[in-house]
Protein backbone atom coordinates (compact mmCIF):
# COMPACT_ATOMS: atom_id res chain seq x y z
CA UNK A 1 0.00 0.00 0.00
CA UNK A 2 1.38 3.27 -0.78
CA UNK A 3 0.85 6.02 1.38
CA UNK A 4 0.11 8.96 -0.85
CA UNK A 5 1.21 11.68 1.79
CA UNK A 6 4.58 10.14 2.05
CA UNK A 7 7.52 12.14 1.33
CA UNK A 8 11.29 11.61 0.17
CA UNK A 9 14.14 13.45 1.26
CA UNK A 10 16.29 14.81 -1.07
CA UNK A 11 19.74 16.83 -0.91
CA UNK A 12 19.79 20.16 -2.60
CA UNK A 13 24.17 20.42 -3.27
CA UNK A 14 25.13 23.48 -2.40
CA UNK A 15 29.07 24.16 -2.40
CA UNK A 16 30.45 26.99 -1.02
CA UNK A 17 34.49 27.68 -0.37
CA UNK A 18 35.95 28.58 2.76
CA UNK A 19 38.54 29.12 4.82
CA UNK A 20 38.63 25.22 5.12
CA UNK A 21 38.22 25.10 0.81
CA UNK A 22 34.82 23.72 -0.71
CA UNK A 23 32.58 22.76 1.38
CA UNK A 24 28.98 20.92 1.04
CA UNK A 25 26.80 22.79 2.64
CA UNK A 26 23.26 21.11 0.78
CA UNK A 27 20.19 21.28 2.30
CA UNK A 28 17.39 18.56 3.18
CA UNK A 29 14.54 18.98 1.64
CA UNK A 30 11.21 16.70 2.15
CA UNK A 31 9.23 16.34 -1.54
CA UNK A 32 6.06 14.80 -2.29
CA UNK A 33 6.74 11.98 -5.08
CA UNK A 34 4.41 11.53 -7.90
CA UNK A 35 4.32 8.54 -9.80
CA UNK A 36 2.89 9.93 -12.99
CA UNK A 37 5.03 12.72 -13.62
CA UNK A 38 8.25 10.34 -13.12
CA UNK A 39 6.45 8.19 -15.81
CA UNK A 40 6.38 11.16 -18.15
CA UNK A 41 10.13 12.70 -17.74
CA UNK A 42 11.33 9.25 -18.37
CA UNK A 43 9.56 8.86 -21.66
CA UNK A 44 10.25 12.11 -22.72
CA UNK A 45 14.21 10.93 -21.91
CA UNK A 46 13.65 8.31 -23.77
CA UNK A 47 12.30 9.68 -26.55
CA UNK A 48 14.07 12.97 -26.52
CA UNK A 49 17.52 11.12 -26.15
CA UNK A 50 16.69 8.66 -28.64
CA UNK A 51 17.39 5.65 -26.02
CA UNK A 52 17.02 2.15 -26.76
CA UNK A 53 13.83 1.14 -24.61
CA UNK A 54 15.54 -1.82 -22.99
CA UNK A 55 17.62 1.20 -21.19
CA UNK A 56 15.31 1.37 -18.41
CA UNK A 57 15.59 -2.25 -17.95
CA UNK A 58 19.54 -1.66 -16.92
CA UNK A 59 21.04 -2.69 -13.59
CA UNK A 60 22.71 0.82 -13.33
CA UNK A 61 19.58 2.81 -14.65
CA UNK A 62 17.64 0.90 -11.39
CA UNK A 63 19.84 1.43 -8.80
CA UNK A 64 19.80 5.15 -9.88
CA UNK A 65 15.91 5.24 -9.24
């Protein structure tokens, strides 16, 4: 069951250089996730990018979602 109010935590990068050099100094941020629109930026990748279809089936292209 998926609960629809759910969110994911994601890391917004932020560098900055100091006295110590670079730095990451990113941000948590909690975002709803929607299915549907993750559906439709990865067929516009794969369209757009002119990938084969069987990309998606990848071990390294499911470990990065």
């Amino acid at each position: 069951m998926v609960d629809k109010k759910q969110k994911v935590l994601v890391l917004e990068p932020k560098i900055e250089k100091g006295e110590l050099g670079e730095q990451n100094v990113g941000n948590l941020k909690a975002i709803g996730y929607n299915y549907d629109e993750y559906r439709q930026a990865l067929a516009k990748m794969v369209i757009i990018d002119e990938l084969h279809f069987n990309f998606v089936e990848g071990r390294r292209f499911k470990l990065c979602c």
